[in-house]
PDB file of N, CA and C in Angstrom:
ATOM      1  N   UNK A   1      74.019 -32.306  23.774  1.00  0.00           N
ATOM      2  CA  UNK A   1      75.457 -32.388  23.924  1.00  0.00           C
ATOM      3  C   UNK A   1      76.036 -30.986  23.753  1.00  0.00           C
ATOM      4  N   UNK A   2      76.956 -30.672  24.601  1.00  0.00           N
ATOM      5  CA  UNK A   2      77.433 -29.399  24.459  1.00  0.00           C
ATOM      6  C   UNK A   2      78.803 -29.706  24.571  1.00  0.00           C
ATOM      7  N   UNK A   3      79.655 -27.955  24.538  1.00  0.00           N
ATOM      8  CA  UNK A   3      80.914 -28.370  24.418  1.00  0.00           C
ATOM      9  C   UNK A   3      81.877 -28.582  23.379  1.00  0.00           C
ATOM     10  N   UNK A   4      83.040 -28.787  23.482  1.00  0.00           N
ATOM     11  CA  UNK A   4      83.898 -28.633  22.068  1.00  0.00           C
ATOM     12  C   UNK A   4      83.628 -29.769  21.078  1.00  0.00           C
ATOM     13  N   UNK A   5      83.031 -31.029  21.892  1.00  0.00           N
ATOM     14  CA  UNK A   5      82.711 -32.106  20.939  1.00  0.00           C
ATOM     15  C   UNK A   5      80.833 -32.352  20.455  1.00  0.00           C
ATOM     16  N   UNK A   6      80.382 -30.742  20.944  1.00  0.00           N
ATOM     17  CA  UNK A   6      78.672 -30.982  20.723  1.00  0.00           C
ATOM     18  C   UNK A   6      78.616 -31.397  19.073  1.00  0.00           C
ATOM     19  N   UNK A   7      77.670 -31.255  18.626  1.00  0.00           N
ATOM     20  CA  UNK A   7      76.945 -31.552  17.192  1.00  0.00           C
ATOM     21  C   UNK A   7      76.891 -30.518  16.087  1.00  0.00           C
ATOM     22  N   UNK A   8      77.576 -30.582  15.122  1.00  0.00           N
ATOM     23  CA  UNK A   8      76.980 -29.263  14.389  1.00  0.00           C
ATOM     24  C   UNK A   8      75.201 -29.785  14.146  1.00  0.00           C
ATOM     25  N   UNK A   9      75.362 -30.754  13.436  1.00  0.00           N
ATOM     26  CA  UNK A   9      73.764 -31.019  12.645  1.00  0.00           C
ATOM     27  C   UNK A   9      73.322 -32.206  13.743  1.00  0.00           C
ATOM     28  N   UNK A  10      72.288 -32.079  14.406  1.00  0.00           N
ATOM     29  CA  UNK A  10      71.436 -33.376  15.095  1.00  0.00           C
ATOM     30  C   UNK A  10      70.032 -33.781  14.610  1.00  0.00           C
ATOM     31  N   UNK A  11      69.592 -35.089  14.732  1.00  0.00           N
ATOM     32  CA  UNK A  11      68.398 -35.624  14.464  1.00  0.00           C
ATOM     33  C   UNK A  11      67.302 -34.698  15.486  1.00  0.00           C
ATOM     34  N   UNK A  12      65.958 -35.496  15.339  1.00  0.00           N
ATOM     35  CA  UNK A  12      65.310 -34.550  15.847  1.00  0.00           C
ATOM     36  C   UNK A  12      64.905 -34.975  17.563  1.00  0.00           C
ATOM     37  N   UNK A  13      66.045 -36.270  17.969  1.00  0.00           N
ATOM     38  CA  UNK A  13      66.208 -36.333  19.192  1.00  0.00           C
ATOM     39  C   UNK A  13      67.219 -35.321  19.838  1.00  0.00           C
ATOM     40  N   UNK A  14      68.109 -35.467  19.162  1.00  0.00           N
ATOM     41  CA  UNK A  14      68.932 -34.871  19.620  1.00  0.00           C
ATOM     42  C   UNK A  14      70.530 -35.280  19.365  1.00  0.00           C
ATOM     43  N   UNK A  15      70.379 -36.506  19.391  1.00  0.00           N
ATOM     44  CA  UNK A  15      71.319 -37.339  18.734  1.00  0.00           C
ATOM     45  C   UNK A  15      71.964 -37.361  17.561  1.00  0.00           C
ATOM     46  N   UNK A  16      73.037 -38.036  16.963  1.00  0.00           N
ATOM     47  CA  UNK A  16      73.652 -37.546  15.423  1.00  0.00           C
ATOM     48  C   UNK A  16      72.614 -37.667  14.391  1.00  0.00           C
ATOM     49  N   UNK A  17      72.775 -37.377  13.289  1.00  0.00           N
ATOM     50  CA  UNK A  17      72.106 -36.946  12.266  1.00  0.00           C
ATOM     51  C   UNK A  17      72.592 -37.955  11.406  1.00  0.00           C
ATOM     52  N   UNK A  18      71.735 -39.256  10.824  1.00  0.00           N
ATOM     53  CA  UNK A  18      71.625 -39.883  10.302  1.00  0.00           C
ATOM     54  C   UNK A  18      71.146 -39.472   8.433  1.00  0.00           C
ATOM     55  N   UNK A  19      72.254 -40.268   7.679  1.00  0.00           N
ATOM     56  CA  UNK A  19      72.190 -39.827   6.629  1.00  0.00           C
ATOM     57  C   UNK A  19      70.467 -40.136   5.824  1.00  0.00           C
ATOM     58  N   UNK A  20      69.669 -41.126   6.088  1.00  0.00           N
ATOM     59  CA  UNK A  20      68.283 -40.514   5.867  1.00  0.00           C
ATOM     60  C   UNK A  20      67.747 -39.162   6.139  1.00  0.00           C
ATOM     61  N   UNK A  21      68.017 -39.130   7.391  1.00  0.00           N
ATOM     62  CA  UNK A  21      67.322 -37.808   8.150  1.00  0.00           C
ATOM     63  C   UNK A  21      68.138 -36.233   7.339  1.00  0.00           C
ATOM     64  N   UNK A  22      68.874 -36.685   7.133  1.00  0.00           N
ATOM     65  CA  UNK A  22      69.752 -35.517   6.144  1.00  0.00           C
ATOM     66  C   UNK A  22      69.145 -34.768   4.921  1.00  0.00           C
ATOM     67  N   UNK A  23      69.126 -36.320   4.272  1.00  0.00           N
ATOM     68  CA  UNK A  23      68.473 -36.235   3.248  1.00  0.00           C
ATOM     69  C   UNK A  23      67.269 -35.764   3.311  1.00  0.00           C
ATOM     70  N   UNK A  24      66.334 -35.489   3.960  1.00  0.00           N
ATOM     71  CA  UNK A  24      64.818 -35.205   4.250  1.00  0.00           C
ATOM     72  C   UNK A  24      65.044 -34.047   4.827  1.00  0.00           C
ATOM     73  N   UNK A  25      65.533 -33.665   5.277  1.00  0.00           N
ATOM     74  CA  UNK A  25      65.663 -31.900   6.126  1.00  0.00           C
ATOM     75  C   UNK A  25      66.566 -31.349   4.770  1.00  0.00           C
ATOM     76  N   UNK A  26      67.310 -31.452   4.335  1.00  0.00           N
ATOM     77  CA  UNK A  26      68.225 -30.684   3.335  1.00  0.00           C
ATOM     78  C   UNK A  26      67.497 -30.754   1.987  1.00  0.00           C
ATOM     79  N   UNK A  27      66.713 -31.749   1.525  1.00  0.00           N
ATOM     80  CA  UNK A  27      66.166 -32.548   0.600  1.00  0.00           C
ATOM     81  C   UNK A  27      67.856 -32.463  -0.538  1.00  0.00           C
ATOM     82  N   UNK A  28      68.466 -33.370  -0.322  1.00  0.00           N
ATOM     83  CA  UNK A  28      69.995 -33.302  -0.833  1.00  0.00           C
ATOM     84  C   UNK A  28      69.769 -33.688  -2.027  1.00  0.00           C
ATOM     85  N   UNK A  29      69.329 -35.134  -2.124  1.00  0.00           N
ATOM     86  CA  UNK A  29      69.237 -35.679  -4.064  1.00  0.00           C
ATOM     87  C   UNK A  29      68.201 -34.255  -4.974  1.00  0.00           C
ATOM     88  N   UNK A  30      67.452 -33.779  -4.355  1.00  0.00           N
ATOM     89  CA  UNK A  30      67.078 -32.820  -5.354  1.00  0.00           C
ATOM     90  C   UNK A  30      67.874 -31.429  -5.419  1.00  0.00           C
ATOM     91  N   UNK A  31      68.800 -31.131  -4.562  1.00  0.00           N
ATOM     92  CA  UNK A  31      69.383 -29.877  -4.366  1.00  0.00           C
ATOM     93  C   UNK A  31      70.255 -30.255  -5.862  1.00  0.00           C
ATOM     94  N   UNK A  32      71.413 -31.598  -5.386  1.00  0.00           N
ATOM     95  CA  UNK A  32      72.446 -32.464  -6.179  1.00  0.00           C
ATOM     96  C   UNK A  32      71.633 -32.253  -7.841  1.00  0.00           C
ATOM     97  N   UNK A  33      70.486 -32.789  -8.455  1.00  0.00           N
ATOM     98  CA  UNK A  33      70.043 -33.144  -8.950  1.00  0.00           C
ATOM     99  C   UNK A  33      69.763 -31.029  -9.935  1.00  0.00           C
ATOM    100  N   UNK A  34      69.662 -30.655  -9.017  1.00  0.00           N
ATOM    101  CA  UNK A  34      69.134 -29.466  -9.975  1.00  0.00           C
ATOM    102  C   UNK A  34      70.681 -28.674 -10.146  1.00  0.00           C
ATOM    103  N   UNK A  35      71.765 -29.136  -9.752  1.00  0.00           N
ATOM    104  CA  UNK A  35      73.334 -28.507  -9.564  1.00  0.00           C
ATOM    105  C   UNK A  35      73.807 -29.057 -10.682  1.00  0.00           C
ATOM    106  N   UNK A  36      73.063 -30.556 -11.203  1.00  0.00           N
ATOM    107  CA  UNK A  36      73.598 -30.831 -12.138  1.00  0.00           C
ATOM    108  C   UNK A  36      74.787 -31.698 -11.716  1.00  0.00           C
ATOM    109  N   UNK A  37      75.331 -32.200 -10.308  1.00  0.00           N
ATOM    110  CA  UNK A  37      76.392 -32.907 -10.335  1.00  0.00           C
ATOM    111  C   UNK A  37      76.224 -34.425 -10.114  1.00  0.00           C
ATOM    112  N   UNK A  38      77.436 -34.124 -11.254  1.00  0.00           N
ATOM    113  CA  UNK A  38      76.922 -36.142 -11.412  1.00  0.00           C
ATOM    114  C   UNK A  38      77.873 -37.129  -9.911  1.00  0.00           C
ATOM    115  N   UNK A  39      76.954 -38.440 -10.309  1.00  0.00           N
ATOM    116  CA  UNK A  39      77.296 -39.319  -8.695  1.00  0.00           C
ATOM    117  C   UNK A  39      77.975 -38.527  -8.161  1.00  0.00           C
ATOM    118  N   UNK A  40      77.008 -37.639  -7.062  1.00  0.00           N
ATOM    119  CA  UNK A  40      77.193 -36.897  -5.576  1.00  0.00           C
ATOM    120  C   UNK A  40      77.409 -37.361  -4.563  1.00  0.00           C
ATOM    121  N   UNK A  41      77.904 -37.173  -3.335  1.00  0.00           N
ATOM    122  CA  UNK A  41      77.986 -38.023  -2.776  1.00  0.00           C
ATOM    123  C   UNK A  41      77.888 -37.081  -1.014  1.00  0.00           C
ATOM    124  N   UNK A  42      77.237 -37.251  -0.024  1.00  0.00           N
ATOM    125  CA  UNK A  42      77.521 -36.078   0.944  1.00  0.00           C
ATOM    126  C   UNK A  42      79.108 -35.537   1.388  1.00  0.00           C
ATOM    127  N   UNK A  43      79.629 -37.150   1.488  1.00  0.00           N
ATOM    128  CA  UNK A  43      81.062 -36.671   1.747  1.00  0.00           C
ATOM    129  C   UNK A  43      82.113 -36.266   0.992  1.00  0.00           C
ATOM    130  N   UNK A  44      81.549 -35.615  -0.366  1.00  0.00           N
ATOM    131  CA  UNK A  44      82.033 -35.041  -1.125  1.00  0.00           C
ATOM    132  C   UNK A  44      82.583 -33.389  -0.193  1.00  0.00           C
ATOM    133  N   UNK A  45      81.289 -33.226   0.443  1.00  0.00           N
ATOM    134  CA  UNK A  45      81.114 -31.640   1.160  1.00  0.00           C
ATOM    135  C   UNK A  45      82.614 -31.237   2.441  1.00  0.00           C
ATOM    136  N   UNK A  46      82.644 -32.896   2.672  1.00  0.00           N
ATOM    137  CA  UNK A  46      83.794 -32.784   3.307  1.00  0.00           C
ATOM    138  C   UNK A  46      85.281 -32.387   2.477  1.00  0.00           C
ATOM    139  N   UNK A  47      85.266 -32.940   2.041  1.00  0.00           N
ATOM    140  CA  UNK A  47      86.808 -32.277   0.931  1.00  0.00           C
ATOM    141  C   UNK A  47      86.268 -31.200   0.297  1.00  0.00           C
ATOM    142  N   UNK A  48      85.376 -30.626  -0.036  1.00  0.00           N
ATOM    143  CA  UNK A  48      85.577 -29.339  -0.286  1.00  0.00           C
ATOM    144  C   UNK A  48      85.771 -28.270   0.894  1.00  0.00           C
ATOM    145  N   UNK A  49      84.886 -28.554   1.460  1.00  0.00           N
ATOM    146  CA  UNK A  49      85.237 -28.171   3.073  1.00  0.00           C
ATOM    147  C   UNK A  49      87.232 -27.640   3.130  1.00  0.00           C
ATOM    148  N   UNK A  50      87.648 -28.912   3.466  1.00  0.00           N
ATOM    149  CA  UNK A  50      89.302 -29.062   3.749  1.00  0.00           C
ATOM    150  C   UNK A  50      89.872 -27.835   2.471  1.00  0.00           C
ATOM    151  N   UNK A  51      89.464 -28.170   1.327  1.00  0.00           N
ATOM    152  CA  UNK A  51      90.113 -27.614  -0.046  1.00  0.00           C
ATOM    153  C   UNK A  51      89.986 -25.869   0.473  1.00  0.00           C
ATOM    154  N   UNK A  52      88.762 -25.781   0.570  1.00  0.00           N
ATOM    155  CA  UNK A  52      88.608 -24.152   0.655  1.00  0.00           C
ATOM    156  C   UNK A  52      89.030 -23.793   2.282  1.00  0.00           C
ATOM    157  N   UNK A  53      88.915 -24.612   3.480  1.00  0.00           N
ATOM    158  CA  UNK A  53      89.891 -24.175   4.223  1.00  0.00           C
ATOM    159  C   UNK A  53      91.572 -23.818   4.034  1.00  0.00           C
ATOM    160  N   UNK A  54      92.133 -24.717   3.201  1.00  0.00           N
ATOM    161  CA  UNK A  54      92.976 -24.563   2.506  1.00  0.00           C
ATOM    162  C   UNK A  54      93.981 -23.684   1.884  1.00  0.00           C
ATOM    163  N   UNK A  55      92.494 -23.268   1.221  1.00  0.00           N
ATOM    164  CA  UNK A  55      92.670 -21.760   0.246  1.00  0.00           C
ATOM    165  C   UNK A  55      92.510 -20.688   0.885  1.00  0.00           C
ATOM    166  N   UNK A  56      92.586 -20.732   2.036  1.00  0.00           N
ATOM    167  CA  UNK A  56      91.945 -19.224   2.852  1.00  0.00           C
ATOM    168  C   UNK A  56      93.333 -19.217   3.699  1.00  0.00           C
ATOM    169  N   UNK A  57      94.330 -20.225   3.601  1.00  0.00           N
ATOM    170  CA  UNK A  57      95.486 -20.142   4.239  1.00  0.00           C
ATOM    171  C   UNK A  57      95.512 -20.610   5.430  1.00  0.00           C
ATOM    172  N   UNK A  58      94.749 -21.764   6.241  1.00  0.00           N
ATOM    173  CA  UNK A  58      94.699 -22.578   7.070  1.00  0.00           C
ATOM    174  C   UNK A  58      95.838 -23.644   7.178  1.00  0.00           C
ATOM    175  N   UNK A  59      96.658 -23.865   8.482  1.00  0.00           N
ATOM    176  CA  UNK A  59      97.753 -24.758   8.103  1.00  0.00           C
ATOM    177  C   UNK A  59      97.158 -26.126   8.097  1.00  0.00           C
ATOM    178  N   UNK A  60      98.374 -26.725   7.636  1.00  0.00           N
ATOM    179  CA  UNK A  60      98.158 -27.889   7.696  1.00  0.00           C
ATOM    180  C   UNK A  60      97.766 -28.595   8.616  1.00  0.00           C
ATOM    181  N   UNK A  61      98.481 -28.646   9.803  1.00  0.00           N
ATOM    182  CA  UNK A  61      98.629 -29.176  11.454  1.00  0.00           C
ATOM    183  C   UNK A  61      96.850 -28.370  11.800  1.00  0.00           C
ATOM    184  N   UNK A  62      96.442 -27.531  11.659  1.00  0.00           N
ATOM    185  CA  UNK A  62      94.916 -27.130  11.910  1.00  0.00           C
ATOM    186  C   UNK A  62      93.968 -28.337  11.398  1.00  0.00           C
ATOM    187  N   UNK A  63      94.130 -28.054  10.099  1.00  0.00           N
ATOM    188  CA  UNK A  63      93.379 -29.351   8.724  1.00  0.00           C
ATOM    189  C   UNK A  63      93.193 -30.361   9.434  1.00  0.00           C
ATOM    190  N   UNK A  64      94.673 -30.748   9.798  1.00  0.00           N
ATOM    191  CA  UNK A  64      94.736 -31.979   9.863  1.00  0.00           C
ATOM    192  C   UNK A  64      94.050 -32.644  11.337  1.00  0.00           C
ATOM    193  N   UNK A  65      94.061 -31.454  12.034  1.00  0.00           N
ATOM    194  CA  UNK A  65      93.076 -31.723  13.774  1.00  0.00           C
ATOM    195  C   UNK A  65      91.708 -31.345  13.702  1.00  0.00           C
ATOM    196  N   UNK A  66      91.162 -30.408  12.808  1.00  0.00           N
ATOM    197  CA  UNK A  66      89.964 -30.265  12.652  1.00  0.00           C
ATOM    198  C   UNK A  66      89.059 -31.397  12.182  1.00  0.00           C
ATOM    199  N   UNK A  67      89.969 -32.152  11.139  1.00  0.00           N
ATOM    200  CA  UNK A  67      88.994 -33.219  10.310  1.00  0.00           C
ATOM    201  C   UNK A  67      89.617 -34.749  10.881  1.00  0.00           C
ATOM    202  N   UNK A  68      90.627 -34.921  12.055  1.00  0.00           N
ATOM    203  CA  UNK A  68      90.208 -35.835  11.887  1.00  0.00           C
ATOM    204  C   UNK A  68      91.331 -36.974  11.641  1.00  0.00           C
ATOM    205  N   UNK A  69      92.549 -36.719  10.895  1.00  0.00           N
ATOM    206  CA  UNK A  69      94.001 -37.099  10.106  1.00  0.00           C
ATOM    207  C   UNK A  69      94.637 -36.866  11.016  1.00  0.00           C
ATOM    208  N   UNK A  70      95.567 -38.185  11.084  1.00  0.00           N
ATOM    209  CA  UNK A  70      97.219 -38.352  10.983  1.00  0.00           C
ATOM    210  C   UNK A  70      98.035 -38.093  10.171  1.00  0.00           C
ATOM    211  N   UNK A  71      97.575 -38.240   9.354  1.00  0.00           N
ATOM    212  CA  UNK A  71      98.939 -38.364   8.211  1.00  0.00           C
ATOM    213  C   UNK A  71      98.299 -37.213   7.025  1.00  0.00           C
ATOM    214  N   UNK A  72      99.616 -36.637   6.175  1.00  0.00           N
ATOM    215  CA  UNK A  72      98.767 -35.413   5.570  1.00  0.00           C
ATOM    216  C   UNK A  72      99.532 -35.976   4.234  1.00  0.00           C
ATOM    217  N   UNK A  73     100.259 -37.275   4.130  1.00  0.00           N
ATOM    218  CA  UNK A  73     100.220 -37.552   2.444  1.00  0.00           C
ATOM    219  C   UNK A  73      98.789 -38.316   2.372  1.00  0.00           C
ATOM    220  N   UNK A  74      99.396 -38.825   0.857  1.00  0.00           N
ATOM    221  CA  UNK A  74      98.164 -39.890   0.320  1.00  0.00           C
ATOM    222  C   UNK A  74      98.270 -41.835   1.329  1.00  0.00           C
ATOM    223  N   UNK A  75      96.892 -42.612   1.226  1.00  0.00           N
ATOM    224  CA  UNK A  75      97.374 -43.468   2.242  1.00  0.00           C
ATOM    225  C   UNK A  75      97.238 -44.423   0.752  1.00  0.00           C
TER     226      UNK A  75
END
């Protein structure tokens, strides 16, 4: 897949990247596990993601098309 909607991370077809397959290429519970952070979660990576885009002075209306949102209160 190419293009503005290609893949950052793909399986080893080619296809999306399934959270097993994640886990086994990244080895995540032991990365999590030696960081010391308690119940981890992958989509944790996503809000930090947003947070430190954030902090680097990214608008909102960007945020909010990059990841995905309508609405930029709480739901």
């Amino acid at each position: 897949m190419k293009g503005d909607d290609a893949l950052v991370f793909t399986g080893l077809k080619g296809g999306p990247m399934r959270r097993n397959g994640f886990d086994k290429v990244t080895r995540w519970g032991h990365v999590v596990e030696a960081l010391g952070v308690p119940n981890p979660h992958f989509h944790d990576l996503r809000h930090t993601g947003i947070a430190l885009a954030a902090d680097m002075g990214i608008s909102t209306r960007n945020l909010m098309a990059r990841w995905g949102t309508t609405t930029s209160g709480p739901r």
